[in-house]
C-alpha atoms as a PDB file:
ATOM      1  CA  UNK A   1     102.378 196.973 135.157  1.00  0.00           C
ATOM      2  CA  UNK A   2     103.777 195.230 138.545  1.00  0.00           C
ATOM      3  CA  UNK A   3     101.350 196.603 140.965  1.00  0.00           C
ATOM      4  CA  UNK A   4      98.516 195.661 137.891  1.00  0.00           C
ATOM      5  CA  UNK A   5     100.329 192.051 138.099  1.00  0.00           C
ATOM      6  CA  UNK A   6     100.451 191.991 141.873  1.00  0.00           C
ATOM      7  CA  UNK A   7      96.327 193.105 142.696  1.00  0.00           C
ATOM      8  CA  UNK A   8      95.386 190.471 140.230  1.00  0.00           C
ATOM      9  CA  UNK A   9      96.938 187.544 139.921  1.00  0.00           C
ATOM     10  CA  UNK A  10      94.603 185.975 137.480  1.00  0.00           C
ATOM     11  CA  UNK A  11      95.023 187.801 135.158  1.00  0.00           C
ATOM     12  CA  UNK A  12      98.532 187.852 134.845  1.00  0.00           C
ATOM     13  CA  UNK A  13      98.102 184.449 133.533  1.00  0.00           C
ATOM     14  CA  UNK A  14      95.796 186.401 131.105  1.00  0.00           C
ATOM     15  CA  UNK A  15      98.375 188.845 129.905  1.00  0.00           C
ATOM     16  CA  UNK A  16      98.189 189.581 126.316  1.00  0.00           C
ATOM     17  CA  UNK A  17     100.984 187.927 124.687  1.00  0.00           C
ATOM     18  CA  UNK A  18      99.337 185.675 122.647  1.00  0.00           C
ATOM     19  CA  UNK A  19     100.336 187.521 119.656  1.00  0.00           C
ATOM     20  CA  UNK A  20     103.927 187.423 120.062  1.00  0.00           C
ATOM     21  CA  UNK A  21     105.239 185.949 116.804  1.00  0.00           C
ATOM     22  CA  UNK A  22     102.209 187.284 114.573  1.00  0.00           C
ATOM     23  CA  UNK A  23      99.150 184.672 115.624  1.00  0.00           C
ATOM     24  CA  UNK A  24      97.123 186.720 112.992  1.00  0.00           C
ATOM     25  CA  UNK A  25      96.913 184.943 109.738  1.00  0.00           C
ATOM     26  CA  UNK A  26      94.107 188.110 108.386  1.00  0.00           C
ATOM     27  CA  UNK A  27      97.136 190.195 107.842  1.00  0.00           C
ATOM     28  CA  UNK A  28      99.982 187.538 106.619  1.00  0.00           C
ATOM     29  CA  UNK A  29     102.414 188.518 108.792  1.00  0.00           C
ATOM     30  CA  UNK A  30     105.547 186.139 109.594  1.00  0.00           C
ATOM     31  CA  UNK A  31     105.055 182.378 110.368  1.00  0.00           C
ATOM     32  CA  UNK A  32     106.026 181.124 113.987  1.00  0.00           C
ATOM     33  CA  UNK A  33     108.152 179.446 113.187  1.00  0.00           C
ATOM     34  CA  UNK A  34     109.951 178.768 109.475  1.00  0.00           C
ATOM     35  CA  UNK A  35     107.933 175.524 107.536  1.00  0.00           C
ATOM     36  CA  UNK A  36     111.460 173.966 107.323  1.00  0.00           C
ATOM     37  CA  UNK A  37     112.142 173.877 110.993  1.00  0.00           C
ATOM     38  CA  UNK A  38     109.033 172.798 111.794  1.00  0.00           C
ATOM     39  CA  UNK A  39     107.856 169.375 113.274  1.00  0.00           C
ATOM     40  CA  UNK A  40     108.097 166.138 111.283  1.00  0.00           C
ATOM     41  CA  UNK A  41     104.823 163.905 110.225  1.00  0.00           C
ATOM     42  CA  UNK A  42     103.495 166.461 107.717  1.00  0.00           C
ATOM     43  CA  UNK A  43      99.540 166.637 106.972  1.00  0.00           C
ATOM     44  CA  UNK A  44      98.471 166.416 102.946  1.00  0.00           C
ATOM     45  CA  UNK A  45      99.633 170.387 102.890  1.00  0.00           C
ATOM     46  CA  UNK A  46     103.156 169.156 103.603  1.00  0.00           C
ATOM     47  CA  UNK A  47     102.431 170.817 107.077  1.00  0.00           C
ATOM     48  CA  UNK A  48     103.657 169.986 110.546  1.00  0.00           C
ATOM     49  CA  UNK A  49     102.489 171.147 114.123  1.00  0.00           C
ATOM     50  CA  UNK A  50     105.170 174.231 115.215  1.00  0.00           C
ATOM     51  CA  UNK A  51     106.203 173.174 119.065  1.00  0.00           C
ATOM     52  CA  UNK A  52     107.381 176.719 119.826  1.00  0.00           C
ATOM     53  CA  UNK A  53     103.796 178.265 118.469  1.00  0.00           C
ATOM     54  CA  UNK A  54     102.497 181.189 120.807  1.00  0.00           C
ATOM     55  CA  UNK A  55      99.753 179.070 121.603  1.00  0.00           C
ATOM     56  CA  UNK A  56     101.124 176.356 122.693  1.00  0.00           C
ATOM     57  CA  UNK A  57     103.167 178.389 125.539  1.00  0.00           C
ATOM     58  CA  UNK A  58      99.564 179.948 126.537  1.00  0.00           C
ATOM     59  CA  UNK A  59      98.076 176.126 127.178  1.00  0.00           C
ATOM     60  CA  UNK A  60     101.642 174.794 128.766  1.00  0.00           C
ATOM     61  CA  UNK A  61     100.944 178.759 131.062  1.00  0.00           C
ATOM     62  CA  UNK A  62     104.321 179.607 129.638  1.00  0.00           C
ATOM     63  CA  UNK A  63     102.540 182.795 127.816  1.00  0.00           C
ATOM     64  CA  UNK A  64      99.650 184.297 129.069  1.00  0.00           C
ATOM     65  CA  UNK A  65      96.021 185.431 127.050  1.00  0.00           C
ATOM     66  CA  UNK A  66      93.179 187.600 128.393  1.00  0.00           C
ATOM     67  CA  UNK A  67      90.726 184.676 128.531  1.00  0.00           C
ATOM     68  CA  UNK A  68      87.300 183.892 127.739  1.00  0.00           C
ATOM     69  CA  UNK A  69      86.384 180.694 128.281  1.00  0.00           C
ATOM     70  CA  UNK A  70      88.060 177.259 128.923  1.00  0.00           C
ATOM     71  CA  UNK A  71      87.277 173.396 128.702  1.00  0.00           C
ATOM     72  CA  UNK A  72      88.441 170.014 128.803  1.00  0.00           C
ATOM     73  CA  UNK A  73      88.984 170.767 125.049  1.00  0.00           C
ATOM     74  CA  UNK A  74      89.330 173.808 124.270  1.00  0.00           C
ATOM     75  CA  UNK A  75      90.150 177.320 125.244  1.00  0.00           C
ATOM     76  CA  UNK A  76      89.668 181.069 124.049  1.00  0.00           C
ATOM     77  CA  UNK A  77      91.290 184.052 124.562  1.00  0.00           C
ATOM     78  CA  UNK A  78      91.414 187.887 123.433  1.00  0.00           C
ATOM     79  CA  UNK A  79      93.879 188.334 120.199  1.00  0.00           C
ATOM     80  CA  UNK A  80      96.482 190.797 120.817  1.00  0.00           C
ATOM     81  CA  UNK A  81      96.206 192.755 117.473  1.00  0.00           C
ATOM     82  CA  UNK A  82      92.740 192.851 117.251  1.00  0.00           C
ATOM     83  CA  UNK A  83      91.246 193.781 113.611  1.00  0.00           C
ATOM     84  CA  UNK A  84      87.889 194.977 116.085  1.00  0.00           C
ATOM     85  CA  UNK A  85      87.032 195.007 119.464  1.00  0.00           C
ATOM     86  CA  UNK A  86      86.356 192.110 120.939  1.00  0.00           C
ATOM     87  CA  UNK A  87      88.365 189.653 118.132  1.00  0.00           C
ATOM     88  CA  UNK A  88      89.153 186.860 119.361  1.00  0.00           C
ATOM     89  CA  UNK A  89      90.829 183.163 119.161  1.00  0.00           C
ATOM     90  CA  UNK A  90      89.083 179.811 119.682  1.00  0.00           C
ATOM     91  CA  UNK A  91      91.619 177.106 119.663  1.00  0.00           C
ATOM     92  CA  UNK A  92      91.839 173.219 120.780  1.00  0.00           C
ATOM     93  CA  UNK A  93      93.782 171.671 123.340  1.00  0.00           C
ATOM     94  CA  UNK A  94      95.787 169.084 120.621  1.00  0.00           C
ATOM     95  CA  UNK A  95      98.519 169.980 119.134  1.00  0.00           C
ATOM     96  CA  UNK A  96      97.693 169.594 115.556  1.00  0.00           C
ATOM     97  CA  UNK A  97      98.449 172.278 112.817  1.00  0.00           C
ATOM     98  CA  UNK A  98      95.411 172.559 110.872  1.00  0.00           C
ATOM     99  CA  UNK A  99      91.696 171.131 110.883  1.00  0.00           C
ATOM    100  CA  UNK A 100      93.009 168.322 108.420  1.00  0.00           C
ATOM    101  CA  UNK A 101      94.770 166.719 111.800  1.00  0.00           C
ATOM    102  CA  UNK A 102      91.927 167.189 113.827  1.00  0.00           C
ATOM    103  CA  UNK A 103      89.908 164.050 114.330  1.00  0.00           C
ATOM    104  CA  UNK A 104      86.151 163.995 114.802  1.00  0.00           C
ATOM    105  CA  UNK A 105      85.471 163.608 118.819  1.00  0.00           C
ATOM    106  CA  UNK A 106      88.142 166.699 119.139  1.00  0.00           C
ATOM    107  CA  UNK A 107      86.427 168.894 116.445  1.00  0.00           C
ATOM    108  CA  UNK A 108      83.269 168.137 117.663  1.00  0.00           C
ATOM    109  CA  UNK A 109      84.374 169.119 121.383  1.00  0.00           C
ATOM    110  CA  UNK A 110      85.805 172.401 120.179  1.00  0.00           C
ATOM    111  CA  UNK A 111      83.244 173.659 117.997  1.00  0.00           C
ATOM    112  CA  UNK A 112      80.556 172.572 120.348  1.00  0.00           C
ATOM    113  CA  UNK A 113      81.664 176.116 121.965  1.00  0.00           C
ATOM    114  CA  UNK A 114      81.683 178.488 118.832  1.00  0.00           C
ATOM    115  CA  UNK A 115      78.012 179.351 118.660  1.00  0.00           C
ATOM    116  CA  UNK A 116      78.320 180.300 122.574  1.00  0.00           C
ATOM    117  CA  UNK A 117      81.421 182.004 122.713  1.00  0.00           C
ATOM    118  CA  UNK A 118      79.970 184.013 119.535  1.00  0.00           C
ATOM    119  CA  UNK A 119      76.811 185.096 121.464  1.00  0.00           C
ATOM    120  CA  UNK A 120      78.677 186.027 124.329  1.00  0.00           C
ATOM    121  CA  UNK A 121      80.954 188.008 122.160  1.00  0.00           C
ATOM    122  CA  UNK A 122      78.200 189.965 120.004  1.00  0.00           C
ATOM    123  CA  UNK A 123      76.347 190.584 123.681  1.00  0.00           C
ATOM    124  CA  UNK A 124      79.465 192.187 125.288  1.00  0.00           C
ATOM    125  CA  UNK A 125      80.246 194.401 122.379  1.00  0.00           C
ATOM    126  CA  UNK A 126      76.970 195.044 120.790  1.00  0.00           C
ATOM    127  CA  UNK A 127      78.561 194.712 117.540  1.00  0.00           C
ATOM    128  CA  UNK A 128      76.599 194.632 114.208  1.00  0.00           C
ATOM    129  CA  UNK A 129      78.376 191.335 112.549  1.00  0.00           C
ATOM    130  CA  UNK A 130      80.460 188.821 112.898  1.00  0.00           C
ATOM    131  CA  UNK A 131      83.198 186.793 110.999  1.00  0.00           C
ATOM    132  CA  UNK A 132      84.313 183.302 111.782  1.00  0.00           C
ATOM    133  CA  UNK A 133      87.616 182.900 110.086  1.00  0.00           C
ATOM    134  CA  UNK A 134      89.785 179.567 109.669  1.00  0.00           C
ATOM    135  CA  UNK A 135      92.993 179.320 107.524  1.00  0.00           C
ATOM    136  CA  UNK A 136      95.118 176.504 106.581  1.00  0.00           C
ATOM    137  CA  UNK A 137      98.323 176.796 105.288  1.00  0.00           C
ATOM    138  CA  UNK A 138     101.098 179.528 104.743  1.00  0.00           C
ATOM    139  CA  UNK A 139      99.229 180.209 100.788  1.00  0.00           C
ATOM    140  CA  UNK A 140      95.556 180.548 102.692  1.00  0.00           C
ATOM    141  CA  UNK A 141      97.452 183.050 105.241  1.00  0.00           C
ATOM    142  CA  UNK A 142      98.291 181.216 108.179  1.00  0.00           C
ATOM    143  CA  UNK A 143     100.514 182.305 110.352  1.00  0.00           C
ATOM    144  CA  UNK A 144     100.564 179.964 113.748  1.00  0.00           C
ATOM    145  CA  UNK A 145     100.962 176.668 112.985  1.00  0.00           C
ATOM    146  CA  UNK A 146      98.548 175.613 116.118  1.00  0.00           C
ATOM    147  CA  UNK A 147      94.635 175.205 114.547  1.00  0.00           C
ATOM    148  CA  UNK A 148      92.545 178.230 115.653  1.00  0.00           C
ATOM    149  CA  UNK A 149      89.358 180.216 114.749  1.00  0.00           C
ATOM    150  CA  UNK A 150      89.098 183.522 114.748  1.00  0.00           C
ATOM    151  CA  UNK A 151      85.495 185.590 115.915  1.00  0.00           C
ATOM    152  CA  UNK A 152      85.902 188.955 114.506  1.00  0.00           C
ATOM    153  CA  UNK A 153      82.775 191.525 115.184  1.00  0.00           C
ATOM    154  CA  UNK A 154      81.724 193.943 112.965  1.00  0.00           C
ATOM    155  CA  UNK A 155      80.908 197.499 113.379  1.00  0.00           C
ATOM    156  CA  UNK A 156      80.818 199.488 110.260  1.00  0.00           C
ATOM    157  CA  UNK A 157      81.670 199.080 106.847  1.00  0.00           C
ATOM    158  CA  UNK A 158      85.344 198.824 106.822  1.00  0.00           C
ATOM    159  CA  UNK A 159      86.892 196.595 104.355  1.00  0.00           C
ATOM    160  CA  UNK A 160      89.001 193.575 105.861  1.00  0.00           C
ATOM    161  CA  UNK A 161      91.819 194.868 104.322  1.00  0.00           C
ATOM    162  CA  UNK A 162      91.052 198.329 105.959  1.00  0.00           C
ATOM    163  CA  UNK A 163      90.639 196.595 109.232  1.00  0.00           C
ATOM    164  CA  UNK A 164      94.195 194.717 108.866  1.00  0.00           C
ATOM    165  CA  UNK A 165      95.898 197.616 108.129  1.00  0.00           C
ATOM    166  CA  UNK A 166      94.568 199.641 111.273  1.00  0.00           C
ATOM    167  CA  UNK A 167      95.396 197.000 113.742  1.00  0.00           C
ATOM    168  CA  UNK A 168      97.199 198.100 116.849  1.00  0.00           C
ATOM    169  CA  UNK A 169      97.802 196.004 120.160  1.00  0.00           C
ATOM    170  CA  UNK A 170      95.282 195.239 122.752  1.00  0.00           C
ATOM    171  CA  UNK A 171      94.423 197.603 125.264  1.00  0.00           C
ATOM    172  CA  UNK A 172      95.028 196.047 128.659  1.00  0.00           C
ATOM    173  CA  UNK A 173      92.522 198.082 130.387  1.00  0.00           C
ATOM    174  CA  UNK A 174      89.742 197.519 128.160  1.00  0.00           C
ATOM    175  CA  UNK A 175      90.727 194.140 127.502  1.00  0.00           C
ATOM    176  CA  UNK A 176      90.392 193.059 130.996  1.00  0.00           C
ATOM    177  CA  UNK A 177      87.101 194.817 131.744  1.00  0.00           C
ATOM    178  CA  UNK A 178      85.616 193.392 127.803  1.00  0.00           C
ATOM    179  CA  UNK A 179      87.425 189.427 128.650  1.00  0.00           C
ATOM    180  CA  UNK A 180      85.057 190.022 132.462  1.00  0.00           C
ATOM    181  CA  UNK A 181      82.563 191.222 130.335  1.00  0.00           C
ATOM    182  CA  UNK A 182      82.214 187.982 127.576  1.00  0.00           C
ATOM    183  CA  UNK A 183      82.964 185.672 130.704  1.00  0.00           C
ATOM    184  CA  UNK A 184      79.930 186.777 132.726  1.00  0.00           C
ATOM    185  CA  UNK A 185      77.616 185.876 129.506  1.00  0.00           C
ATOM    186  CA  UNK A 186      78.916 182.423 129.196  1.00  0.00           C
ATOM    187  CA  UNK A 187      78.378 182.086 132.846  1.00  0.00           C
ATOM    188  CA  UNK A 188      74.628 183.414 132.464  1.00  0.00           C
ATOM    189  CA  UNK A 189      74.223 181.508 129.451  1.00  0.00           C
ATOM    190  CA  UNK A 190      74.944 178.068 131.339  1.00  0.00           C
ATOM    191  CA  UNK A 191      72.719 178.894 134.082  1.00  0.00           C
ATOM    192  CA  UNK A 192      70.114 179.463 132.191  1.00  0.00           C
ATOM    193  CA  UNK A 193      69.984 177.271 129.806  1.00  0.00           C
ATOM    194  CA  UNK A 194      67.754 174.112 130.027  1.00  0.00           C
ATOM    195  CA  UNK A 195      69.601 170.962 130.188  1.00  0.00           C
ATOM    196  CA  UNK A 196      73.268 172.745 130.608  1.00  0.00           C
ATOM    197  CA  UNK A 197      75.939 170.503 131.324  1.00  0.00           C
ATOM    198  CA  UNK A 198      76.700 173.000 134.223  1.00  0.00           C
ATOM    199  CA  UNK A 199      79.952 174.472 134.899  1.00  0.00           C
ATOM    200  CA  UNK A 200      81.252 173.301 131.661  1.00  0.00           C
ATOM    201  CA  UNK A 201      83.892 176.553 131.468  1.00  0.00           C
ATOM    202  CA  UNK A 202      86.835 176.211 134.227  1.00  0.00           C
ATOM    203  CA  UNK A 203      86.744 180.527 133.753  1.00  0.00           C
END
């Protein structure tokens, strides 16, 4: 609310809208934006970045994202339909529309921060599992035409489907205390770690 907005500042640039036109491919819900409005310069899937992509307005600060962590290259943030607690989005800086427009040096800078953002994830939530989901394409269920990874943790033995069909928005509350929660780790993690680069996260 206002006086939420007004005693934190930050994180009303961490708002969770990042959602806003379906940016969860799990459940096939509607595309962005519609494949024959989209950008020119197709990719071998006949597929083209989206320039009005919920994602995009979170990088440009045009749309805001409870946030995890944040690079040169890349940046997470908190999905706002989660399938579990503590799903969440791991997405480059480019604008390119699937991994097949992603060069090397970029993929290689954004995946460098999966297997940390992961264990900072399962730590925070003290889930059982985890899936690391990527989809390409409209026919493999994707829905934001901005490249992305999803982290979803596992709790129990719920089918995906299951899952999908019980998803409701984030919870503000929790989703600001669980973001503070995932950030800490990371920030833990670097100091700790021999040979960190140091502050490598800007959160």
């Amino acid at each position: 609310d206002a006086h939420a907005r007004a005693r934190a500042p930050e994180r009303a640039r961490m708002a969770p809208r990042a959602g806003e036109r379906a940016a969860h491919e799990a459940t096939g819900e509607v595309p962005s934006t519609p494949s024959s409005a989209r950008a020119s310069s197709p990719n071998a899937l006949g597929i083209g970045y989206d320039p009005g992509n919920p994602f995009l307005r979170i990088l440009r600060g045009q749309g805001a994202a409870f946030k995890l962590l944040e690079t040169e290259h890349a940046l997470a943030f908190l999905d706002s339909m989660p399938m579990t607690r503590g799903h969440c989005l791991l997405i480059p800086k480019v604008q390119v529309a699937t991994v097949l427009d992603l060069d090397e040096d970029t993929t290689a800078a954004v995946l460098r921060e999966l297997p940390r953002l992961a264990r900072a994830v399962v730590e925070a939530t003290s889930c059982a599992g985890m899936h690391v989901l990527q989809n390409n394409g409209e026919q493999a269920m994707q829905t934001v035409f901005h490249v992305h990874f999803h982290l979803i943790p596992r709790y129990g033995g719920e089918s995906m489907s299951e899952l999908s069909a019980n998803r409701r928005p984030l919870d503000n509350a929790d989703a600001e205390v669980l973001a503070g929660e995932v950030r800490s780790r990371l920030a833990l993690a670097e100091i700790s770690t021999p040979g960190s680069l140091g502050a490598r996260s800007r959160l």
